[in-house]
PDB file of N, CA and C in Angstrom:
ATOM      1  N   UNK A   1       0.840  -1.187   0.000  1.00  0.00           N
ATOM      2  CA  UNK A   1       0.000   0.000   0.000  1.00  0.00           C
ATOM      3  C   UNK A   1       0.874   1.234   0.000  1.00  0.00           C
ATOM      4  N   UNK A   2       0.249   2.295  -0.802  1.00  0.00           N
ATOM      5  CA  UNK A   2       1.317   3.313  -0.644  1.00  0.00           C
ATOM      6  C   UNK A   2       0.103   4.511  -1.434  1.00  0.00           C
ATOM      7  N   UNK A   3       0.761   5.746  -2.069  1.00  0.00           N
ATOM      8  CA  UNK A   3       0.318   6.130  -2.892  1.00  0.00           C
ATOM      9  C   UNK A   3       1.543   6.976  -4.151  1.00  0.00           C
ATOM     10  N   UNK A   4       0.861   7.708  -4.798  1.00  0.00           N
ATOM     11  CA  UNK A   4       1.370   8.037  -6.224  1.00  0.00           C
ATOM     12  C   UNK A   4       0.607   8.880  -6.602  1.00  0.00           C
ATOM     13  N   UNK A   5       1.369   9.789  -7.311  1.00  0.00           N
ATOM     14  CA  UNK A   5       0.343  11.042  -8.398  1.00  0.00           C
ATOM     15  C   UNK A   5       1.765  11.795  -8.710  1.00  0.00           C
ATOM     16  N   UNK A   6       1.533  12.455  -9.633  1.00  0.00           N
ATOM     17  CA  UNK A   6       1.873  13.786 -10.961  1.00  0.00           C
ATOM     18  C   UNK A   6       1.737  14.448 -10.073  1.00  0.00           C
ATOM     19  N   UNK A   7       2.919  15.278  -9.045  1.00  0.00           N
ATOM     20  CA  UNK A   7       2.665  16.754  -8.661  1.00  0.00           C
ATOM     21  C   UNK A   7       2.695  17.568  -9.736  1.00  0.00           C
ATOM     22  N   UNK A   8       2.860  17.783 -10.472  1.00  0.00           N
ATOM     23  CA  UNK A   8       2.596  18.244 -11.784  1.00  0.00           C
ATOM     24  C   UNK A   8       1.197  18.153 -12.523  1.00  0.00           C
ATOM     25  N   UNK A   9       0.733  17.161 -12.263  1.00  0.00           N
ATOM     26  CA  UNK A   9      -0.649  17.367 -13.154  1.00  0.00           C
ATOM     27  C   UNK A   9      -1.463  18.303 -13.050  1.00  0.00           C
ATOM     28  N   UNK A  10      -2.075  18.461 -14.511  1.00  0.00           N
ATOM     29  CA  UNK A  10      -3.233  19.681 -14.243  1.00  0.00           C
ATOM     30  C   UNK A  10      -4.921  19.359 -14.032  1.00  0.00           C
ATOM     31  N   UNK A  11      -4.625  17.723 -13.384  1.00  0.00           N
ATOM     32  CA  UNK A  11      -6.096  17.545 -13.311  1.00  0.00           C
ATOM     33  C   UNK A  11      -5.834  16.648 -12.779  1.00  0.00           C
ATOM     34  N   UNK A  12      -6.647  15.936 -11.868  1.00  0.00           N
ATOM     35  CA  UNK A  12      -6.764  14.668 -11.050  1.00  0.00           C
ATOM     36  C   UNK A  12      -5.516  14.130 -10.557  1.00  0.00           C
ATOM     37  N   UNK A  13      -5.161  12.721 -10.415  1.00  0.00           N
ATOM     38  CA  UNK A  13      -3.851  12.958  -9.692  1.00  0.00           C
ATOM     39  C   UNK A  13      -2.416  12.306 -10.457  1.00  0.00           C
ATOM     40  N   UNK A  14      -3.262  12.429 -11.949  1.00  0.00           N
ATOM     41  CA  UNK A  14      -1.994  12.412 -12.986  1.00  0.00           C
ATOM     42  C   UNK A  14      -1.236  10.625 -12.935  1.00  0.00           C
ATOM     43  N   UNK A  15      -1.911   9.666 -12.487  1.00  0.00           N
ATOM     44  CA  UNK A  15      -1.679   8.737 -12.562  1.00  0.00           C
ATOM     45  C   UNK A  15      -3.260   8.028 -12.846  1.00  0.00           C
ATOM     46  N   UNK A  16      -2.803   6.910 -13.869  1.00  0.00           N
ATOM     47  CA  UNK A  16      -3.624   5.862 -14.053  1.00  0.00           C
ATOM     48  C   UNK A  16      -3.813   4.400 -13.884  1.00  0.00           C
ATOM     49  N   UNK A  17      -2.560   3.945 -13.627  1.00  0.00           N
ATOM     50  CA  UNK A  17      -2.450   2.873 -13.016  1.00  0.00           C
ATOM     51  C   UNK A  17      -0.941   2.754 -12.151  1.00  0.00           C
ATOM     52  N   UNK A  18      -0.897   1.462 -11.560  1.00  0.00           N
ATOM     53  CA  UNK A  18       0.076   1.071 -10.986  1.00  0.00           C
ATOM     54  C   UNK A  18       0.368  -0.222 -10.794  1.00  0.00           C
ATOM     55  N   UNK A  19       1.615  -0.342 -11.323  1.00  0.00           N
ATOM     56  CA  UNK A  19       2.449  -1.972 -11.289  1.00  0.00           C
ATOM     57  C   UNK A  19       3.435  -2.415 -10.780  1.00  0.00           C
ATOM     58  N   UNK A  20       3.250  -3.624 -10.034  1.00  0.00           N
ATOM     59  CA  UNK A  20       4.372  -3.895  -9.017  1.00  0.00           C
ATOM     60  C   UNK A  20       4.832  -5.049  -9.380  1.00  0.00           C
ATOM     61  N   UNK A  21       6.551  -5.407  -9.300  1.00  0.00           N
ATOM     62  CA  UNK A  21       7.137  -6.163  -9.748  1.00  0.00           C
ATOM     63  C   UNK A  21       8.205  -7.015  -8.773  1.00  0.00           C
ATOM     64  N   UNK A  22       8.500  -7.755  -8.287  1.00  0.00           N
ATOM     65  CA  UNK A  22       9.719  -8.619  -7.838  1.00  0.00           C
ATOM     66  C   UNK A  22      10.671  -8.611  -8.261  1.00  0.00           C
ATOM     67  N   UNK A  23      12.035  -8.165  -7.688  1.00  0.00           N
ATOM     68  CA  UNK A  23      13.528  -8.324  -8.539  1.00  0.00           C
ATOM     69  C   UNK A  23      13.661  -9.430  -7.596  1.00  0.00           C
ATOM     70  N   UNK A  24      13.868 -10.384  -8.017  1.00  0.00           N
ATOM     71  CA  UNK A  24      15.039 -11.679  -7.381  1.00  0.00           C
ATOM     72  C   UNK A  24      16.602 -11.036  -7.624  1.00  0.00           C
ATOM     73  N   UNK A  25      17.382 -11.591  -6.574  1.00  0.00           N
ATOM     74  CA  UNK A  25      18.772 -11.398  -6.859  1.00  0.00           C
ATOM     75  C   UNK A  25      18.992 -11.956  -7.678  1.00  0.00           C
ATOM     76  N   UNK A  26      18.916 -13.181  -8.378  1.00  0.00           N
ATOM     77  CA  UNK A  26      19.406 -13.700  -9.427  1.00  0.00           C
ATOM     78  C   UNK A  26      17.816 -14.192 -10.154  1.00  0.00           C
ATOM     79  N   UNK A  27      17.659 -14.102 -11.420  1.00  0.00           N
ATOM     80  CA  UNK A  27      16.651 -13.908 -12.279  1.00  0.00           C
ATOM     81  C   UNK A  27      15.985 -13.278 -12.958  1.00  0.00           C
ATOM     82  N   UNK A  28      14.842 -13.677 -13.147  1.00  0.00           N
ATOM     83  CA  UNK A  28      13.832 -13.145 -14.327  1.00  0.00           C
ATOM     84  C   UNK A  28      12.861 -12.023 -13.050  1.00  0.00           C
ATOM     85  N   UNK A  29      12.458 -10.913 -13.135  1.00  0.00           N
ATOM     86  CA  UNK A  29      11.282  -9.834 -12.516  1.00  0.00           C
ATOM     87  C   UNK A  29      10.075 -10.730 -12.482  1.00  0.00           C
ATOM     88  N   UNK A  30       9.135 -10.621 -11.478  1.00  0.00           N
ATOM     89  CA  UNK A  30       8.486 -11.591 -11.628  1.00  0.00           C
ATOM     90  C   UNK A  30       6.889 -10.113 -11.563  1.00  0.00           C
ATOM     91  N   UNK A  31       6.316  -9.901 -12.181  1.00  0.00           N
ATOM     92  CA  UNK A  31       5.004  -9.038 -12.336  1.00  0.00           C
ATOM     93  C   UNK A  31       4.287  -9.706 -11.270  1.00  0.00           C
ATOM     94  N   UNK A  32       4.111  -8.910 -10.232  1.00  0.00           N
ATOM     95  CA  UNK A  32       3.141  -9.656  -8.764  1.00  0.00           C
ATOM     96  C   UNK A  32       1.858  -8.647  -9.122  1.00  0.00           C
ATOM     97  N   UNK A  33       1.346  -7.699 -10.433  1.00  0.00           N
ATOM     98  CA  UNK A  33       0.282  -7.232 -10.365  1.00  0.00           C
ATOM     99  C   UNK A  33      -0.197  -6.073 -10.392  1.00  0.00           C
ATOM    100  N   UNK A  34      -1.383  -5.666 -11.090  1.00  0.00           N
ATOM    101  CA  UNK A  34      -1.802  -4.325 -10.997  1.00  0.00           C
ATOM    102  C   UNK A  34      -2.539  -3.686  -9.986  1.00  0.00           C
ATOM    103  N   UNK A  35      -1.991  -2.654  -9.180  1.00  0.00           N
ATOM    104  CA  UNK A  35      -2.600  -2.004  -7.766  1.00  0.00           C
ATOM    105  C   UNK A  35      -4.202  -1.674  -7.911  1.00  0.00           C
ATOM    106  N   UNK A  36      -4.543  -1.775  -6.968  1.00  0.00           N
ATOM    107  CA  UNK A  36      -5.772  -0.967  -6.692  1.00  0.00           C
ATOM    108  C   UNK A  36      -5.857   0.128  -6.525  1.00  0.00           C
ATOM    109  N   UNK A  37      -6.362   1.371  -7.326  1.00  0.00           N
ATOM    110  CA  UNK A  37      -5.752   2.379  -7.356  1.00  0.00           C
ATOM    111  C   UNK A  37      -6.906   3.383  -7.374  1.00  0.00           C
ATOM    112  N   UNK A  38      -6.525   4.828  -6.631  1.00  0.00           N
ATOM    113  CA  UNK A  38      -7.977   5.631  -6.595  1.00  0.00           C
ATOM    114  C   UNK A  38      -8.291   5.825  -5.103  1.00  0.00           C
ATOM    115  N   UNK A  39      -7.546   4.965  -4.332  1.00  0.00           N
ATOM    116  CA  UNK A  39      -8.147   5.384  -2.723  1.00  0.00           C
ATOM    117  C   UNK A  39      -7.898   6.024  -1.758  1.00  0.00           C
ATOM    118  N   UNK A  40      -8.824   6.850  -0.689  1.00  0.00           N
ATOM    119  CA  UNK A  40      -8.488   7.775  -0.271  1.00  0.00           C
ATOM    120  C   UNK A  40      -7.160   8.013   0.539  1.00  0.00           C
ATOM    121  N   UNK A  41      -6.700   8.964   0.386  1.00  0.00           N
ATOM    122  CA  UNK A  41      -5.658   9.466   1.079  1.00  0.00           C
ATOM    123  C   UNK A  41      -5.578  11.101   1.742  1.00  0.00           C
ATOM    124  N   UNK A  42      -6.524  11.232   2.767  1.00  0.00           N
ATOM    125  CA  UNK A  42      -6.684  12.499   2.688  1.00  0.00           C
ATOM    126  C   UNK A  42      -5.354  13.283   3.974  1.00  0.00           C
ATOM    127  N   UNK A  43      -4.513  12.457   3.828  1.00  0.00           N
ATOM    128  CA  UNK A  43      -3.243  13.477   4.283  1.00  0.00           C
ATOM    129  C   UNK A  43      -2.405  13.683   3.253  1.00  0.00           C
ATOM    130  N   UNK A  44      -2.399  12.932   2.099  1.00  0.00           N
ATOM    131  CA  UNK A  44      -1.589  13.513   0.555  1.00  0.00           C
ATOM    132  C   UNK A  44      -2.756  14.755  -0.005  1.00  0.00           C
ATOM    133  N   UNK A  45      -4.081  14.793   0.596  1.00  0.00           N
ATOM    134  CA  UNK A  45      -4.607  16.033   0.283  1.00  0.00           C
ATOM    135  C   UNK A  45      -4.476  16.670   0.870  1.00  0.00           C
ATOM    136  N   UNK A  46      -3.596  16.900   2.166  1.00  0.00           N
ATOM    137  CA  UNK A  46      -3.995  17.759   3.039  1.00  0.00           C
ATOM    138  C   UNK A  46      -2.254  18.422   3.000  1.00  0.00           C
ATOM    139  N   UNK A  47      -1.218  17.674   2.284  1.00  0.00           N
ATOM    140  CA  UNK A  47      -0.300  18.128   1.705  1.00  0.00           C
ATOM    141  C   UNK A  47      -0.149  18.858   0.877  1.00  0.00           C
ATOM    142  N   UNK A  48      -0.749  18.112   0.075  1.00  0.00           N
ATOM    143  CA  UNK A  48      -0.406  18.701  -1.388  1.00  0.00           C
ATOM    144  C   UNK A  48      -1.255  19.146  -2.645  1.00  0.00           C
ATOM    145  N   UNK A  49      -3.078  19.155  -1.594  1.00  0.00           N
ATOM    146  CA  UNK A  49      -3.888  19.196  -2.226  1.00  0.00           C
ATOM    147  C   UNK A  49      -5.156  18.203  -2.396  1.00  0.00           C
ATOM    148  N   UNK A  50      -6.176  18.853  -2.306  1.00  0.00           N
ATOM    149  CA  UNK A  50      -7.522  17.962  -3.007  1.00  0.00           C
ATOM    150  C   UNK A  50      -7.550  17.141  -3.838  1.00  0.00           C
ATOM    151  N   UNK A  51      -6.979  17.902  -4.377  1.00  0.00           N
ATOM    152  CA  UNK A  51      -7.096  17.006  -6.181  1.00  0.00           C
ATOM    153  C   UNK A  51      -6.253  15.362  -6.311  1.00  0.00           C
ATOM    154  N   UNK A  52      -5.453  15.522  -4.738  1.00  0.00           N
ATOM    155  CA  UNK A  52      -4.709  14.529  -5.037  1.00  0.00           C
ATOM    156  C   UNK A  52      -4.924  13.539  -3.770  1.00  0.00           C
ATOM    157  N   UNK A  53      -6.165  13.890  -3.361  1.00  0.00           N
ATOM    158  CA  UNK A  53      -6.611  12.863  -2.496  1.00  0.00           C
ATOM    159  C   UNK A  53      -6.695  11.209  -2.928  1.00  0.00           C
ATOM    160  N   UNK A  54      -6.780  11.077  -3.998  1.00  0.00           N
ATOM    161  CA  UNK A  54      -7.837   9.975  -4.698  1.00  0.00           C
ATOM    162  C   UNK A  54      -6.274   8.758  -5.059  1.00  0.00           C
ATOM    163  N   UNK A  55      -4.951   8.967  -4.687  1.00  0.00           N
ATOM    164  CA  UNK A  55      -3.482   9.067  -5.127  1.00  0.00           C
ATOM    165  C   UNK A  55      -3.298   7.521  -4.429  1.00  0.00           C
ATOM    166  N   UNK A  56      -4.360   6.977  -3.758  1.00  0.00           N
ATOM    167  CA  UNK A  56      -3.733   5.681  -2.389  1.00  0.00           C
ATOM    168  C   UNK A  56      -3.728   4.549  -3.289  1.00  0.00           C
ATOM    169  N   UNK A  57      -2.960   3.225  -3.239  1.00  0.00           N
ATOM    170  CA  UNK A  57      -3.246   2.343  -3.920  1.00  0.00           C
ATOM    171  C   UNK A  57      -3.211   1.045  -2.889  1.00  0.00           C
ATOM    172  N   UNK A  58      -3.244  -0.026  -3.338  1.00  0.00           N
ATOM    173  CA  UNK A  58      -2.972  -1.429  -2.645  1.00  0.00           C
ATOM    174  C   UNK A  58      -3.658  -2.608  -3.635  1.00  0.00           C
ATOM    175  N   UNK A  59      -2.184  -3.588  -3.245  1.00  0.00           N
ATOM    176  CA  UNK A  59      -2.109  -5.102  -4.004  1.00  0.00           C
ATOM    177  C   UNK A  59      -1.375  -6.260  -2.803  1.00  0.00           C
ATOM    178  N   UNK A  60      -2.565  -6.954  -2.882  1.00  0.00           N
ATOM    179  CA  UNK A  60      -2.049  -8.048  -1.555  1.00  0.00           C
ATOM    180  C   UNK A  60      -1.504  -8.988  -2.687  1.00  0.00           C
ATOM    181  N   UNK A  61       0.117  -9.131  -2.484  1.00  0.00           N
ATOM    182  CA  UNK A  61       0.838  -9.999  -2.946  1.00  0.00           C
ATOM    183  C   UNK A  61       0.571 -11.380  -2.825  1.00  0.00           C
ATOM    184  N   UNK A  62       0.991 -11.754  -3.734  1.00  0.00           N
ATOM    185  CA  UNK A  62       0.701 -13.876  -4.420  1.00  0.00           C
ATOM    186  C   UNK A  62       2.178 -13.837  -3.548  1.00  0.00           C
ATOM    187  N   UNK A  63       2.249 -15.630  -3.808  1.00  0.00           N
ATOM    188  CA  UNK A  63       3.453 -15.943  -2.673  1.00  0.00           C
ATOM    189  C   UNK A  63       4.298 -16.050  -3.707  1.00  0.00           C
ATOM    190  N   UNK A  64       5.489 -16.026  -2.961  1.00  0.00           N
ATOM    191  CA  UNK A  64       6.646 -15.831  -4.657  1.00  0.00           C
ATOM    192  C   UNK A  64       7.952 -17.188  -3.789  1.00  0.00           C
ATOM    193  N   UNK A  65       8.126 -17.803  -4.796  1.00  0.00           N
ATOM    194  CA  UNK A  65       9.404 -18.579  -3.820  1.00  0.00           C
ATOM    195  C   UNK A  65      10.365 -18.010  -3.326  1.00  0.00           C
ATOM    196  N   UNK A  66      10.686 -18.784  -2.538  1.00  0.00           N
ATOM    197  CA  UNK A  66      11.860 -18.534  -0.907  1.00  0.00           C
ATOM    198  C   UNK A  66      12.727 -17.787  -1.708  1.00  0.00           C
ATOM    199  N   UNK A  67      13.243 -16.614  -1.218  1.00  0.00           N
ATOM    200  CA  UNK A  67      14.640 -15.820  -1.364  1.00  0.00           C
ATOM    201  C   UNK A  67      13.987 -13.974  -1.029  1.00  0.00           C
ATOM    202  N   UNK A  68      15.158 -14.034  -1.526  1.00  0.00           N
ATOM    203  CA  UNK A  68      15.529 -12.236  -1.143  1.00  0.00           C
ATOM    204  C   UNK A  68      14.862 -11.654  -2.527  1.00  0.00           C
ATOM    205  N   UNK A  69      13.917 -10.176  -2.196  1.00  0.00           N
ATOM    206  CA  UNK A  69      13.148  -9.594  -3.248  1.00  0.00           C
ATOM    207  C   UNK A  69      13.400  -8.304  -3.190  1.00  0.00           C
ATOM    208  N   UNK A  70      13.716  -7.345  -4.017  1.00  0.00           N
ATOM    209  CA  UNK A  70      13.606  -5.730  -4.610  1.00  0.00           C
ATOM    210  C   UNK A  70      12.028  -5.597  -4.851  1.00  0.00           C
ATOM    211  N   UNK A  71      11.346  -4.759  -4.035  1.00  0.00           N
ATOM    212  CA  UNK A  71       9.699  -5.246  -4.735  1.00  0.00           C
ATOM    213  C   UNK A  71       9.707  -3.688  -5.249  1.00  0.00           C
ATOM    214  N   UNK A  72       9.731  -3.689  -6.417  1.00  0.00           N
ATOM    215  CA  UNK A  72       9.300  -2.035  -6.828  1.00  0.00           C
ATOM    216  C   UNK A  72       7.723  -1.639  -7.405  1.00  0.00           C
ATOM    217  N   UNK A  73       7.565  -0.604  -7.654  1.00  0.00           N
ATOM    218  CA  UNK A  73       6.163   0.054  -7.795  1.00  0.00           C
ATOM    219  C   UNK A  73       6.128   0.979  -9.061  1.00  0.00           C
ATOM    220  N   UNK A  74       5.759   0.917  -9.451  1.00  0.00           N
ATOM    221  CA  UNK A  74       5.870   2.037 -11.319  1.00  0.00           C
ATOM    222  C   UNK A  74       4.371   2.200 -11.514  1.00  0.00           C
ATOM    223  N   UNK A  75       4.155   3.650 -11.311  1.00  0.00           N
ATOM    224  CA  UNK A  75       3.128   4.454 -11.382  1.00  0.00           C
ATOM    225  C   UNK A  75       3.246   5.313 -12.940  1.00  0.00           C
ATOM    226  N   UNK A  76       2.231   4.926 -13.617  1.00  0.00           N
ATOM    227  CA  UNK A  76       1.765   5.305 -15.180  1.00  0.00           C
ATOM    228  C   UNK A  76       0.719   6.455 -14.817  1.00  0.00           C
ATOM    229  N   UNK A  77       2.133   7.440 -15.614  1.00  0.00           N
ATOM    230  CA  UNK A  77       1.691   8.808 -15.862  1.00  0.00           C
ATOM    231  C   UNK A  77       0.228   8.906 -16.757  1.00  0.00           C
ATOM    232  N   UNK A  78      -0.519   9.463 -16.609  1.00  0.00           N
ATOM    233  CA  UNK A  78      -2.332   9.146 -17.506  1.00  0.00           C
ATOM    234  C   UNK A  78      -1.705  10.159 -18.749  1.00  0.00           C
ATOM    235  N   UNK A  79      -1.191  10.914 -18.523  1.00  0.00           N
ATOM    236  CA  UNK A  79      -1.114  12.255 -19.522  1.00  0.00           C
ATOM    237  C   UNK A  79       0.447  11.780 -20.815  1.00  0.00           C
ATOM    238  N   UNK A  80       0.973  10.498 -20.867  1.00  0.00           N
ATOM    239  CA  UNK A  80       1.667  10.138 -21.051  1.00  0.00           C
ATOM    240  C   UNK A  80       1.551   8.785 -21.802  1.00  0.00           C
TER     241      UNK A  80
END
């Protein structure tokens, strides 16, 4: 769970989706999935704005085999 948005955007919160991935130390990235995206966050509005309330996401991870993971997050710019 986290959130994401375009401080930059000129409308909504400049993101349209979000994808999270597994680095294994040794291997192939493994795609664990597209976030749930759109939910409230009203202290990123209360930062940085209204418009960017809507910025929260969450993806309950699949089980991935035993080892050490890089789990990253890549948020798709909408305007892009």
């Amino acid at each position: 769970s986290g959130w994401a948005a375009d401080l930059q955007a000129e409308q909504g919160t400049g993101v349209d989706a979000i994808h999270v991935w597994a680095y294994p130390r040794r291997g192939a990235p493994v795609f664990l999935g597209a976030a749930r995206y759109g939910l409230s966050r009203p202290d990123i509005a209360a930062t940085h704005g209204t418009a960017f309330e809507a910025s929260g996401f969450t993806l309950t991870l699949p089980g991935l085999r035993p080892g050490t993971y890089t789990v990253a997050v890549f948020p798709r710019r909408s305007r892009s």
